[in-house]
PDB file of N, CA and C in Angstrom:
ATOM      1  N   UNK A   1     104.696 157.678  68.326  1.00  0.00           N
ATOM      2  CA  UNK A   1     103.818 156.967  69.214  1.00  0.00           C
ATOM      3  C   UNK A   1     104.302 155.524  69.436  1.00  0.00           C
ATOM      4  N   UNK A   2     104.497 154.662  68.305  1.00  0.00           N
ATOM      5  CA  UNK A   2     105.192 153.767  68.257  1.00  0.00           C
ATOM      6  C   UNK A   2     106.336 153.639  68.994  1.00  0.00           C
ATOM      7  N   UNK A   3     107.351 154.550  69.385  1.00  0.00           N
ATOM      8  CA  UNK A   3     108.438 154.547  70.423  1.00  0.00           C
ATOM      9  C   UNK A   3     108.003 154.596  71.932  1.00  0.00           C
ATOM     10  N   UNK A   4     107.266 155.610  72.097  1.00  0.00           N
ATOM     11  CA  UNK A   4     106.551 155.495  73.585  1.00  0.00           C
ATOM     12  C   UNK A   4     106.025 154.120  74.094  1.00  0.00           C
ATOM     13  N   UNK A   5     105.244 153.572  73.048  1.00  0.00           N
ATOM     14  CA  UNK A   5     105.046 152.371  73.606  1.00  0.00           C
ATOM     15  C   UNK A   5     106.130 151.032  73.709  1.00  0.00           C
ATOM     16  N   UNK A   6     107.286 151.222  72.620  1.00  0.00           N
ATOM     17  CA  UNK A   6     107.774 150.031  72.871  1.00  0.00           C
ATOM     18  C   UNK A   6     108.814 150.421  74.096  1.00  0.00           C
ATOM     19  N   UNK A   7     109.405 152.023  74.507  1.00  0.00           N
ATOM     20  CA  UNK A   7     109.986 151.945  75.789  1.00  0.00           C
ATOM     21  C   UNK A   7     109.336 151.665  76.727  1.00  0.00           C
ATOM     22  N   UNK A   8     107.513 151.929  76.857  1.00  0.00           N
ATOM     23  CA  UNK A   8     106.841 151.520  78.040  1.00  0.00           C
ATOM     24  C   UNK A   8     106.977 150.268  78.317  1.00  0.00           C
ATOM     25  N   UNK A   9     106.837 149.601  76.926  1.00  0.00           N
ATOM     26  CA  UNK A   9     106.895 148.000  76.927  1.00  0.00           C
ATOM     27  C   UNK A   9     108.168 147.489  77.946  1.00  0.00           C
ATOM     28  N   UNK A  10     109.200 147.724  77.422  1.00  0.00           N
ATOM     29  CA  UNK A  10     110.628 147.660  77.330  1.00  0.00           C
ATOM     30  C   UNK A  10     110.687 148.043  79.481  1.00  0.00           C
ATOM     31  N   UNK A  11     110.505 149.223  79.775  1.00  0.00           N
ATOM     32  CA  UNK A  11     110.080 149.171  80.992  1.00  0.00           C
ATOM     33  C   UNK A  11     109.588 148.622  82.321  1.00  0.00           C
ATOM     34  N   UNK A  12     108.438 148.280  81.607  1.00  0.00           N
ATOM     35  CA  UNK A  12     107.303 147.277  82.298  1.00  0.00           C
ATOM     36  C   UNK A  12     108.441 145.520  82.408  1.00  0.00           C
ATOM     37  N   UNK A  13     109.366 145.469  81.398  1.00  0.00           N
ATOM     38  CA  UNK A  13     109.714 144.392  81.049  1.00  0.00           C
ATOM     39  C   UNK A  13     110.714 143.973  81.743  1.00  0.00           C
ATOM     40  N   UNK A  14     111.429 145.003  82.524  1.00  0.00           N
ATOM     41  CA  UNK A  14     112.468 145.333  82.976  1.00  0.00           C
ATOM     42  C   UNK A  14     112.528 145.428  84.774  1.00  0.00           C
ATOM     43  N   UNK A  15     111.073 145.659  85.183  1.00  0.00           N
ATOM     44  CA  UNK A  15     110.805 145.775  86.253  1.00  0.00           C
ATOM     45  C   UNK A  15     111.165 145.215  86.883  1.00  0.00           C
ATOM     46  N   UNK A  16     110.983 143.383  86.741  1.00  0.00           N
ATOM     47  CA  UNK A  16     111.069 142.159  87.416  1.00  0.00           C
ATOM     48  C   UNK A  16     112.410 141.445  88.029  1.00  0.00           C
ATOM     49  N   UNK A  17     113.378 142.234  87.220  1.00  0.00           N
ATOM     50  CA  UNK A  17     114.745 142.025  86.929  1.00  0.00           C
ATOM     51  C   UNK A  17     115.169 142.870  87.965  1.00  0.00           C
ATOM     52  N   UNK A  18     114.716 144.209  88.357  1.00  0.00           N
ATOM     53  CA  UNK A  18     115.229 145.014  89.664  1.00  0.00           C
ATOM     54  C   UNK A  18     114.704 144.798  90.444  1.00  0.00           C
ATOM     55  N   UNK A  19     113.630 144.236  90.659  1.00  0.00           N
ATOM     56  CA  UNK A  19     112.816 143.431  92.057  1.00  0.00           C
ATOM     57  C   UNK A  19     113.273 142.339  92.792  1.00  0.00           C
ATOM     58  N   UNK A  20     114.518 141.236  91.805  1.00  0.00           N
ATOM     59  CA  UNK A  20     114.904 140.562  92.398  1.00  0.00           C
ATOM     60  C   UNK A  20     115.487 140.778  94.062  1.00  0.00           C
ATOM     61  N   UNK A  21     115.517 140.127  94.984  1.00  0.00           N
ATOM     62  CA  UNK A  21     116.243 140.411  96.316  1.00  0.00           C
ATOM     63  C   UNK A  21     117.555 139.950  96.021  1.00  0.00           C
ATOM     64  N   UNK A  22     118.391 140.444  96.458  1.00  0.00           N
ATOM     65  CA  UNK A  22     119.516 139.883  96.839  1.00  0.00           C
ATOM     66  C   UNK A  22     119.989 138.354  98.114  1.00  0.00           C
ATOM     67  N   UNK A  23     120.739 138.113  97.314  1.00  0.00           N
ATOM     68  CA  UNK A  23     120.899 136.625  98.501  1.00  0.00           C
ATOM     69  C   UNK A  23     121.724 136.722  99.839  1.00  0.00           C
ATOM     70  N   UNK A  24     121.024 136.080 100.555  1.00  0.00           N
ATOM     71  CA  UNK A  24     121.412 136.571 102.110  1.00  0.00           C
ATOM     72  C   UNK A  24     123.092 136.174 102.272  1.00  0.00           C
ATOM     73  N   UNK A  25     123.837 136.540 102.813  1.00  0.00           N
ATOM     74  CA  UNK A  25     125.072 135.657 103.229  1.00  0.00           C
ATOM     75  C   UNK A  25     124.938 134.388 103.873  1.00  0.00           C
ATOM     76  N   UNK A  26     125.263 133.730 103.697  1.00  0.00           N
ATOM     77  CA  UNK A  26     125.640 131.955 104.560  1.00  0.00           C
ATOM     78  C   UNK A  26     126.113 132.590 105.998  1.00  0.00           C
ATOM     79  N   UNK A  27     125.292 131.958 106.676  1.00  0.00           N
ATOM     80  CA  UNK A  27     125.689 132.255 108.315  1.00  0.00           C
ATOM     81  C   UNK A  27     126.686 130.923 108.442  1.00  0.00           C
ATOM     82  N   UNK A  28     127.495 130.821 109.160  1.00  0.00           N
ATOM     83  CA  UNK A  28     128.980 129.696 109.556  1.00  0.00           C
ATOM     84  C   UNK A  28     127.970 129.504 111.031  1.00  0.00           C
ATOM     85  N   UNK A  29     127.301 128.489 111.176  1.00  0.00           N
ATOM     86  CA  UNK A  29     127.017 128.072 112.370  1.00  0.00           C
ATOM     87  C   UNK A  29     127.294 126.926 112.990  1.00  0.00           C
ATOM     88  N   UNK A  30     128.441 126.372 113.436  1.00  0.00           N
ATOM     89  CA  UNK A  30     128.640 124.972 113.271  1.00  0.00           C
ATOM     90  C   UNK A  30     127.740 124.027 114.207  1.00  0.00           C
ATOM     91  N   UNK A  31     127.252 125.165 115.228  1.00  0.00           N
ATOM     92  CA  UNK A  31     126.510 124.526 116.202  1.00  0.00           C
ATOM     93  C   UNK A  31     125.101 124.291 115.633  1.00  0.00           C
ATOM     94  N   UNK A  32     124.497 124.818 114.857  1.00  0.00           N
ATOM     95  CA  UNK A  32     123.444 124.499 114.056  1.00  0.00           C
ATOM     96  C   UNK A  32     123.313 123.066 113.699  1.00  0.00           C
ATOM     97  N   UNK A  33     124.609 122.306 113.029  1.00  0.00           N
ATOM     98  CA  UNK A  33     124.960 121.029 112.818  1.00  0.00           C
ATOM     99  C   UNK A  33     124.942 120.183 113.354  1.00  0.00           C
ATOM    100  N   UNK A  34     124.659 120.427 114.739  1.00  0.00           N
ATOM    101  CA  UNK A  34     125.096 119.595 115.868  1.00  0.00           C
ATOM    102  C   UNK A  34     123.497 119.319 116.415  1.00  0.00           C
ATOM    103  N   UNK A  35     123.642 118.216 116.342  1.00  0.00           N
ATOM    104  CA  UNK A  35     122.183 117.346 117.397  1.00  0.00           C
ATOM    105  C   UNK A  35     122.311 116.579 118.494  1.00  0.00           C
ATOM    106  N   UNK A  36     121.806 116.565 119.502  1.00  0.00           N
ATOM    107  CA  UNK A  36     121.887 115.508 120.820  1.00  0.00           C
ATOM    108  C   UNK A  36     120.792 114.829 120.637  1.00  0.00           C
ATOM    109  N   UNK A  37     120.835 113.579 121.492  1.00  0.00           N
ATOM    110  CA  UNK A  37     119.803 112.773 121.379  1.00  0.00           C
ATOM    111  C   UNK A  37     119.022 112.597 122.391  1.00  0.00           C
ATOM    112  N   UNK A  38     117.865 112.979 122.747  1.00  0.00           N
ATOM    113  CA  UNK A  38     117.221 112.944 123.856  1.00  0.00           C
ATOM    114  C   UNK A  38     117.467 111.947 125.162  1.00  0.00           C
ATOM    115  N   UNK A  39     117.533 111.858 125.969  1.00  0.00           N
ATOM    116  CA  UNK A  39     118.127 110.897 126.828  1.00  0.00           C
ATOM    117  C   UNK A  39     117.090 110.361 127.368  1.00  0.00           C
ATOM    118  N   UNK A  40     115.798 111.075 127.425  1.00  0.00           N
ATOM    119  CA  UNK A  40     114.336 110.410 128.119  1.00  0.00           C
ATOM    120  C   UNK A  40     113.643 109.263 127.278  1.00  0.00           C
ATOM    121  N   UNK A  41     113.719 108.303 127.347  1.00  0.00           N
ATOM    122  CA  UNK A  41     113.070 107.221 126.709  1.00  0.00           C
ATOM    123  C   UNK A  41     110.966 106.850 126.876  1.00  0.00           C
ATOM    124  N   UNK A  42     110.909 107.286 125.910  1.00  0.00           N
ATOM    125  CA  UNK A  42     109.307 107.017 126.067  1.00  0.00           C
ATOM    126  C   UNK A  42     108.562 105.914 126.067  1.00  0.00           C
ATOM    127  N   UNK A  43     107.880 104.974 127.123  1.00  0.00           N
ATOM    128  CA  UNK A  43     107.499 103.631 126.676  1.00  0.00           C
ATOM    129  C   UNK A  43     106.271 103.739 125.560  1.00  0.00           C
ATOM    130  N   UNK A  44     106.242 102.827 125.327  1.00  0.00           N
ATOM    131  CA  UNK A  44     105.618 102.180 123.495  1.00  0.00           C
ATOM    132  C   UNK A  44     104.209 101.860 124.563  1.00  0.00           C
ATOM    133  N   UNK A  45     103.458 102.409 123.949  1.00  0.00           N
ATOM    134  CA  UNK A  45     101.997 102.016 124.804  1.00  0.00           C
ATOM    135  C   UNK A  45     101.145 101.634 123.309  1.00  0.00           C
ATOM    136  N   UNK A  46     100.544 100.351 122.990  1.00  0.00           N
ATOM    137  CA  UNK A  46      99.886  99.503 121.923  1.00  0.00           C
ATOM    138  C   UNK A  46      98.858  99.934 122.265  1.00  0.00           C
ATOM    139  N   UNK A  47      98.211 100.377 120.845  1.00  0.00           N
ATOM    140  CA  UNK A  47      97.151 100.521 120.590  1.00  0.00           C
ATOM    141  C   UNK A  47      96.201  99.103 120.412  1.00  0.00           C
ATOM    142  N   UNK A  48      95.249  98.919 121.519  1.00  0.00           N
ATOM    143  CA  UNK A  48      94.534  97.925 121.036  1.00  0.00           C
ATOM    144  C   UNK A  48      93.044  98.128 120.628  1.00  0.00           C
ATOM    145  N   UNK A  49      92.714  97.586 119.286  1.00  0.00           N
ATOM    146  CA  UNK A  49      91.856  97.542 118.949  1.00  0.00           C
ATOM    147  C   UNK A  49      90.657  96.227 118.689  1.00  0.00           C
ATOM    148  N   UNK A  50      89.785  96.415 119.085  1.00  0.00           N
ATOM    149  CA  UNK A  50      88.735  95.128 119.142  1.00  0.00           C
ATOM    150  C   UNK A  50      88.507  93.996 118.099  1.00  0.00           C
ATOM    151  N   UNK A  51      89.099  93.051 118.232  1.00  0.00           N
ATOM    152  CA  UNK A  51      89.104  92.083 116.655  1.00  0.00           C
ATOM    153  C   UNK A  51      87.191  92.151 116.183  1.00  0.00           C
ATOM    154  N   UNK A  52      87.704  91.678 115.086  1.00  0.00           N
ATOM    155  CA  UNK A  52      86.406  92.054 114.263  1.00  0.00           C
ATOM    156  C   UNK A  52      85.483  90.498 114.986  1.00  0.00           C
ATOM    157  N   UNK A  53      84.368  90.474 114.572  1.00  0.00           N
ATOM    158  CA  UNK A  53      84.109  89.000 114.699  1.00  0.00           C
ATOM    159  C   UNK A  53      84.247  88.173 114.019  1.00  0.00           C
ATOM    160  N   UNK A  54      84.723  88.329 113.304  1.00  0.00           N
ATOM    161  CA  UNK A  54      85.297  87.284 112.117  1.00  0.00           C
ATOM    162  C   UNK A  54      86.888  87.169 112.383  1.00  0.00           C
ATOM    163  N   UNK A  55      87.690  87.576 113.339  1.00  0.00           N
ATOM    164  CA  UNK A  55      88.929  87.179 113.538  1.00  0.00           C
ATOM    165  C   UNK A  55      89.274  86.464 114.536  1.00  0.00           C
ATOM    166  N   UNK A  56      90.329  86.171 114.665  1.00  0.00           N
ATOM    167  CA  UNK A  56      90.774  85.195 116.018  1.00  0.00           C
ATOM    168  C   UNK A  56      92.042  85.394 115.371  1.00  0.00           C
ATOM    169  N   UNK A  57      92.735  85.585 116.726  1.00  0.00           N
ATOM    170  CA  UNK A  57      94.867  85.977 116.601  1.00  0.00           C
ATOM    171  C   UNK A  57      95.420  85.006 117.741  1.00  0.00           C
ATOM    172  N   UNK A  58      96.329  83.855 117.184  1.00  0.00           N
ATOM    173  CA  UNK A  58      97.114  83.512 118.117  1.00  0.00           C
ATOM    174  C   UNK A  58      98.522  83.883 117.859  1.00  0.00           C
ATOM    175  N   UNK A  59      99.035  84.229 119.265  1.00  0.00           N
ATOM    176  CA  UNK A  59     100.311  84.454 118.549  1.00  0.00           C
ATOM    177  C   UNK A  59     100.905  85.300 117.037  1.00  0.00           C
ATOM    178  N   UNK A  60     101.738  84.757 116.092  1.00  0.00           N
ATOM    179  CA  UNK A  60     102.020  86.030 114.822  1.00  0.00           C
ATOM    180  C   UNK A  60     100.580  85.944 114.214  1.00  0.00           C
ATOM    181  N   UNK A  61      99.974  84.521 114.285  1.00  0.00           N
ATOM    182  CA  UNK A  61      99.044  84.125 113.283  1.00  0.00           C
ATOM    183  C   UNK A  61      97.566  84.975 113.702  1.00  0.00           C
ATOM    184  N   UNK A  62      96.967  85.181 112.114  1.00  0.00           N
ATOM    185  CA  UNK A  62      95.404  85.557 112.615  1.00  0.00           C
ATOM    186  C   UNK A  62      94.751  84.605 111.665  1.00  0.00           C
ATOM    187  N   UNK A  63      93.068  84.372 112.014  1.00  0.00           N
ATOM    188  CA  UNK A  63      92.547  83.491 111.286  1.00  0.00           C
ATOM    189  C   UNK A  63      91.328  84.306 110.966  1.00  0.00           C
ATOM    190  N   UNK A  64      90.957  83.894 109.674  1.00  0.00           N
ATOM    191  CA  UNK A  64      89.628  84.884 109.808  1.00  0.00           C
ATOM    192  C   UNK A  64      88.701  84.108 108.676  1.00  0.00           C
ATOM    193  N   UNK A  65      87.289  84.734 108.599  1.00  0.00           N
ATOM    194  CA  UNK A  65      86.234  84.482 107.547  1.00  0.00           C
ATOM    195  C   UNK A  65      85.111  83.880 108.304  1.00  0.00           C
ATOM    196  N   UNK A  66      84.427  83.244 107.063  1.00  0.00           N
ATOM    197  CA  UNK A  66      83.134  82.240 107.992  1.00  0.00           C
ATOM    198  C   UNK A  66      82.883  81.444 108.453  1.00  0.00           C
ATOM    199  N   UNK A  67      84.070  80.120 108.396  1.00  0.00           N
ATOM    200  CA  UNK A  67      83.964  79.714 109.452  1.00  0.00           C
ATOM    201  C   UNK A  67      84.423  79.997 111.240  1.00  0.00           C
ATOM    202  N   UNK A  68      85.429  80.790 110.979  1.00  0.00           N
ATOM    203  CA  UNK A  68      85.754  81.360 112.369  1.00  0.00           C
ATOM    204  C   UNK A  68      84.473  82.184 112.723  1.00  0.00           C
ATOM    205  N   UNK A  69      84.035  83.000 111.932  1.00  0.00           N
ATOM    206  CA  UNK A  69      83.157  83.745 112.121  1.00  0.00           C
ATOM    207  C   UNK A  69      81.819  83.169 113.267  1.00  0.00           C
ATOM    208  N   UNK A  70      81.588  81.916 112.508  1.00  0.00           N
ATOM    209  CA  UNK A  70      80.418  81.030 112.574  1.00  0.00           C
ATOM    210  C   UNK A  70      80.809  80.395 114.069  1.00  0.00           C
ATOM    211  N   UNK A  71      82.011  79.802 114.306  1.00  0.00           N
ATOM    212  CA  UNK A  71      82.138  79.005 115.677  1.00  0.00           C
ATOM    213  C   UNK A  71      82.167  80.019 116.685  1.00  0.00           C
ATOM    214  N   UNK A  72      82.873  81.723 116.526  1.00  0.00           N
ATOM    215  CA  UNK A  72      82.548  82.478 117.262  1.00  0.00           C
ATOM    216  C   UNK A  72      81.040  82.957 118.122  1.00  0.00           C
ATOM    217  N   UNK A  73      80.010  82.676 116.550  1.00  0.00           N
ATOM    218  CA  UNK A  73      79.166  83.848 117.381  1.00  0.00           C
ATOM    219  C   UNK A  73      78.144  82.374 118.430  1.00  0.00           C
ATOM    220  N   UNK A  74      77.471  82.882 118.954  1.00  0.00           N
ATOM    221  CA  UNK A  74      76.206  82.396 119.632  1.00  0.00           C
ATOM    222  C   UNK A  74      75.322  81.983 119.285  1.00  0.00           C
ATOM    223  N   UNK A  75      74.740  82.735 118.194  1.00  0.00           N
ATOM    224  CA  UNK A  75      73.367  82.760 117.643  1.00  0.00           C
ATOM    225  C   UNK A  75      73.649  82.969 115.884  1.00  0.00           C
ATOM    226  N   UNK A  76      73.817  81.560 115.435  1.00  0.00           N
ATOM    227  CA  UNK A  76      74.165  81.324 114.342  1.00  0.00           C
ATOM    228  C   UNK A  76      73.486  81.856 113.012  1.00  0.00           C
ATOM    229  N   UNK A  77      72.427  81.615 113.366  1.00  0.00           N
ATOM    230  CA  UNK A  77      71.552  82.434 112.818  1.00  0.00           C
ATOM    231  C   UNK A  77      71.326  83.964 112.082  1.00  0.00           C
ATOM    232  N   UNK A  78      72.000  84.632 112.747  1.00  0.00           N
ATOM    233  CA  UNK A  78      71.838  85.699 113.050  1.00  0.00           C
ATOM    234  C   UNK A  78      72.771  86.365 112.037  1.00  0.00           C
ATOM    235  N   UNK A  79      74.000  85.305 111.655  1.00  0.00           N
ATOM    236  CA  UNK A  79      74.845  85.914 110.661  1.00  0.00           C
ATOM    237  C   UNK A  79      74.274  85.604 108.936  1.00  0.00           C
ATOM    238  N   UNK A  80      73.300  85.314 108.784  1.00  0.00           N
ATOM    239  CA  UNK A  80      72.226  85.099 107.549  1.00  0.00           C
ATOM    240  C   UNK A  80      71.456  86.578 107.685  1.00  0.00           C
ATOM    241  N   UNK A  81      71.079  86.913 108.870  1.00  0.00           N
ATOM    242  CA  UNK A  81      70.070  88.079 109.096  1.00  0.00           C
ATOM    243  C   UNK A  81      70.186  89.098 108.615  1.00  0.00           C
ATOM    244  N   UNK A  82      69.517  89.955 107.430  1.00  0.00           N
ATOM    245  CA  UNK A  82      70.218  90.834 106.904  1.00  0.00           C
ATOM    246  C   UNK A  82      69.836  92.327 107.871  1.00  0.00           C
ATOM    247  N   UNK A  83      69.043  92.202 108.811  1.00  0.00           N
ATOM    248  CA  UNK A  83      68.766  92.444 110.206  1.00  0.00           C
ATOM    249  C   UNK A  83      69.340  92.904 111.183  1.00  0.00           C
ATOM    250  N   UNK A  84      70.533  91.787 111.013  1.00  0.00           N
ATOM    251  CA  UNK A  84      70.650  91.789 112.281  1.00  0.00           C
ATOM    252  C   UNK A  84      71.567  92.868 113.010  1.00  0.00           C
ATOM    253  N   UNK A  85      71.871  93.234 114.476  1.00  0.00           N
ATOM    254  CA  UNK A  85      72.408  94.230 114.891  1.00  0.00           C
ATOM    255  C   UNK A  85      74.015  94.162 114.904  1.00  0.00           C
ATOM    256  N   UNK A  86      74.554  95.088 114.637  1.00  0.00           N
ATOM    257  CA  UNK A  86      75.850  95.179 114.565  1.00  0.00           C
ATOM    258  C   UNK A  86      77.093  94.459 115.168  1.00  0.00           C
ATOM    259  N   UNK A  87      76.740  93.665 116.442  1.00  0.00           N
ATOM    260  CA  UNK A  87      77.722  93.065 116.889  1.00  0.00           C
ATOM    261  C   UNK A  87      77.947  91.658 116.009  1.00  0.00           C
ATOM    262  N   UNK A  88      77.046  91.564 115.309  1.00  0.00           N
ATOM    263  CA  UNK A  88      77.099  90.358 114.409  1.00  0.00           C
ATOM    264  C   UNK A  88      78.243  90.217 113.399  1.00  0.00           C
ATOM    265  N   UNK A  89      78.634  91.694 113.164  1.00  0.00           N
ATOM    266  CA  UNK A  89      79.497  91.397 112.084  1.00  0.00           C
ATOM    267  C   UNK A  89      78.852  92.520 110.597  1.00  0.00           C
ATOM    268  N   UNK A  90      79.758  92.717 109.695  1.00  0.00           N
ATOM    269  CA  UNK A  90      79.309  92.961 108.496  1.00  0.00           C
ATOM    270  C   UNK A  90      79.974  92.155 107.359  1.00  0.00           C
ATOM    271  N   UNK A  91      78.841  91.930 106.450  1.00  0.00           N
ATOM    272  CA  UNK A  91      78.962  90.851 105.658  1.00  0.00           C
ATOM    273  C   UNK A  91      80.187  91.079 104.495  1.00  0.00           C
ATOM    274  N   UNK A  92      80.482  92.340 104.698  1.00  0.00           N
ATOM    275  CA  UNK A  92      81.319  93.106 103.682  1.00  0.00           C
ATOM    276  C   UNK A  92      82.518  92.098 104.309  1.00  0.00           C
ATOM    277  N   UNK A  93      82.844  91.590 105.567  1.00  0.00           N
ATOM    278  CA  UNK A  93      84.464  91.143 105.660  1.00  0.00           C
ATOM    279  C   UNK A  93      84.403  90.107 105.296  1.00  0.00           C
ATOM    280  N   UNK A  94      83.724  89.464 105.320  1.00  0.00           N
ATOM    281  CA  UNK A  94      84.082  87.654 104.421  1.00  0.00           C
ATOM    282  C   UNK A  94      84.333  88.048 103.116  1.00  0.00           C
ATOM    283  N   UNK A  95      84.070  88.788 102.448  1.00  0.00           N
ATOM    284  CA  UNK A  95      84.372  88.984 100.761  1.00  0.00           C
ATOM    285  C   UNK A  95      85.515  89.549 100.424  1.00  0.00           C
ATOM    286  N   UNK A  96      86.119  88.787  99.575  1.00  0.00           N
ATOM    287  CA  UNK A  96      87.259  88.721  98.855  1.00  0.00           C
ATOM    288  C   UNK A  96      87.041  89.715  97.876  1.00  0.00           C
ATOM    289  N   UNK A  97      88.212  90.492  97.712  1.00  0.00           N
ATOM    290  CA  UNK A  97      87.823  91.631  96.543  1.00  0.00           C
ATOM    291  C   UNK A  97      89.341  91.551  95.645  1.00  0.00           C
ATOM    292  N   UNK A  98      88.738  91.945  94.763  1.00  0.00           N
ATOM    293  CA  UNK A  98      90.014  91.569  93.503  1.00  0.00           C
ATOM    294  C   UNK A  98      90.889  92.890  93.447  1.00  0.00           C
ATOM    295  N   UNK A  99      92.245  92.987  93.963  1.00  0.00           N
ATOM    296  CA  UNK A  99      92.631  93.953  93.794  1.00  0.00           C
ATOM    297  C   UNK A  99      92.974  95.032  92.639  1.00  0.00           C
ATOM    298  N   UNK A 100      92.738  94.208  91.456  1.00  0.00           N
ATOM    299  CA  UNK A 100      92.980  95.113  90.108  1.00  0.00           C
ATOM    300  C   UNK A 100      91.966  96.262  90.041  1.00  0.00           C
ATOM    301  N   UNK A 101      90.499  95.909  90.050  1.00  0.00           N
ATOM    302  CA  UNK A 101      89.224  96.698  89.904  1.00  0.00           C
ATOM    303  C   UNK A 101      88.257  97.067  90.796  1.00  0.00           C
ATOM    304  N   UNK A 102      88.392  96.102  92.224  1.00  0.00           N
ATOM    305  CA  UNK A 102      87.997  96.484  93.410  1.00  0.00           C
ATOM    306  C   UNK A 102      86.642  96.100  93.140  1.00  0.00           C
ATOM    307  N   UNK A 103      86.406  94.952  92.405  1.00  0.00           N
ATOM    308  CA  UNK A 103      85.062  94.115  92.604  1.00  0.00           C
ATOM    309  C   UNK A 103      85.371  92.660  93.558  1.00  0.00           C
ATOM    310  N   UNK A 104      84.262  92.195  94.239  1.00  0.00           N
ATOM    311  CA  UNK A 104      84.496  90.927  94.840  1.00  0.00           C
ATOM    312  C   UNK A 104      84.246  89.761  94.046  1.00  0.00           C
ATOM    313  N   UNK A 105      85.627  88.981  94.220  1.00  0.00           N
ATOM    314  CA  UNK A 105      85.507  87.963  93.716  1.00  0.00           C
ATOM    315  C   UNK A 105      85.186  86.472  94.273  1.00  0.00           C
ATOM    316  N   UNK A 106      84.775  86.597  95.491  1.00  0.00           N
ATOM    317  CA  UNK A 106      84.363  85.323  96.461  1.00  0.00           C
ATOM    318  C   UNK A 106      84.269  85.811  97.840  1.00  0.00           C
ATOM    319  N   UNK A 107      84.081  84.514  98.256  1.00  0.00           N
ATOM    320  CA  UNK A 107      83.658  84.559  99.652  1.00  0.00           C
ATOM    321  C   UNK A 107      84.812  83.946 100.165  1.00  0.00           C
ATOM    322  N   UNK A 108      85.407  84.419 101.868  1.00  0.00           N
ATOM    323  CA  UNK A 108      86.699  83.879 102.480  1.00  0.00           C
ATOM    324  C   UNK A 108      85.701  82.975 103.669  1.00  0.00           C
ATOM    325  N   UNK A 109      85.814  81.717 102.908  1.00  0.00           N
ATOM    326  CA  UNK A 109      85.304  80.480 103.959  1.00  0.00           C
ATOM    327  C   UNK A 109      86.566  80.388 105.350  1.00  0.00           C
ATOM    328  N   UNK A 110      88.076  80.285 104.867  1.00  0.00           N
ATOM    329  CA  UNK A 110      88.849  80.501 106.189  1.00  0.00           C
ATOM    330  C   UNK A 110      90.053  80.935 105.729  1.00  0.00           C
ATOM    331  N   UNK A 111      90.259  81.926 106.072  1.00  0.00           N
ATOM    332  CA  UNK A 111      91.857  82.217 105.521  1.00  0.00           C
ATOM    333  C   UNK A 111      92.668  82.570 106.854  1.00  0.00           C
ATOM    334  N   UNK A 112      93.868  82.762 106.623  1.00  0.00           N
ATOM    335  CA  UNK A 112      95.034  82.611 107.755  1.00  0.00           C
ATOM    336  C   UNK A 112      96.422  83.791 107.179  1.00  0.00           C
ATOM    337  N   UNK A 113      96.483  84.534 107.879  1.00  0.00           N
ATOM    338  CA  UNK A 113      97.291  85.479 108.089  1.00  0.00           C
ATOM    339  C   UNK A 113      98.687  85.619 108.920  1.00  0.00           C
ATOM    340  N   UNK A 114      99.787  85.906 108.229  1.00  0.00           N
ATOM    341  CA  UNK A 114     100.628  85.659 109.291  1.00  0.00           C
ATOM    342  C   UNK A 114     101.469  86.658 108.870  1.00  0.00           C
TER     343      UNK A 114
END
């Protein structure tokens, strides 16, 4: 009994080894190798997106925080308002966040980007 099972074993073990596929031949394609380069040139169309209200971009430079924030809006007020409607801004972009732990560590009175 003991033999039956270790040839079944032995069998079963053996299977995997005749299942392998064989490897295809290497096709010689030299033209495969070969690339052209499109000759149609596509223009670059910029994505523009709406500065926040807390930014202002001249040129390379951007400026941002609360005081830009503040000479921007209209209704000064309104950026205290915890109220107030969305074009105001969210209070989340003046805050400085610490990149190690991703807590805020201040407020950006004016910072400058370039």
């Amino acid at each position: 009994m003991k033999m039956i099972v270790g040839l079944a074993a032995l069998t079963l073990l053996s299977l995997p080894a005749l299942a392998q596929q064989a490897k295809p031949r290497p096709v010689h394609a030299p033209h495969l190798l070969q690339y052209e380069l499109p000759t149609q040139v596509f223009p670059f169309e910029p994505v523009l997106t709406p500065a926040k209200p807390n930014e202002i971009f001249e040129g390379r430079f951007g400026f941002s925080g609360i005081f830009v924030q503040l000479a921007k809006t209209k209704n000064p007020w309104q950026l205290i308002n915890p109220f107030s409607p969305p074009q105001y801004g969210s209070g989340n972009d003046n805050v400085a966040w610490n990149i190690i732990n991703g807590a805020p560590s201040g407020l950006k009175l004016f910072s400058i980007s370039f």
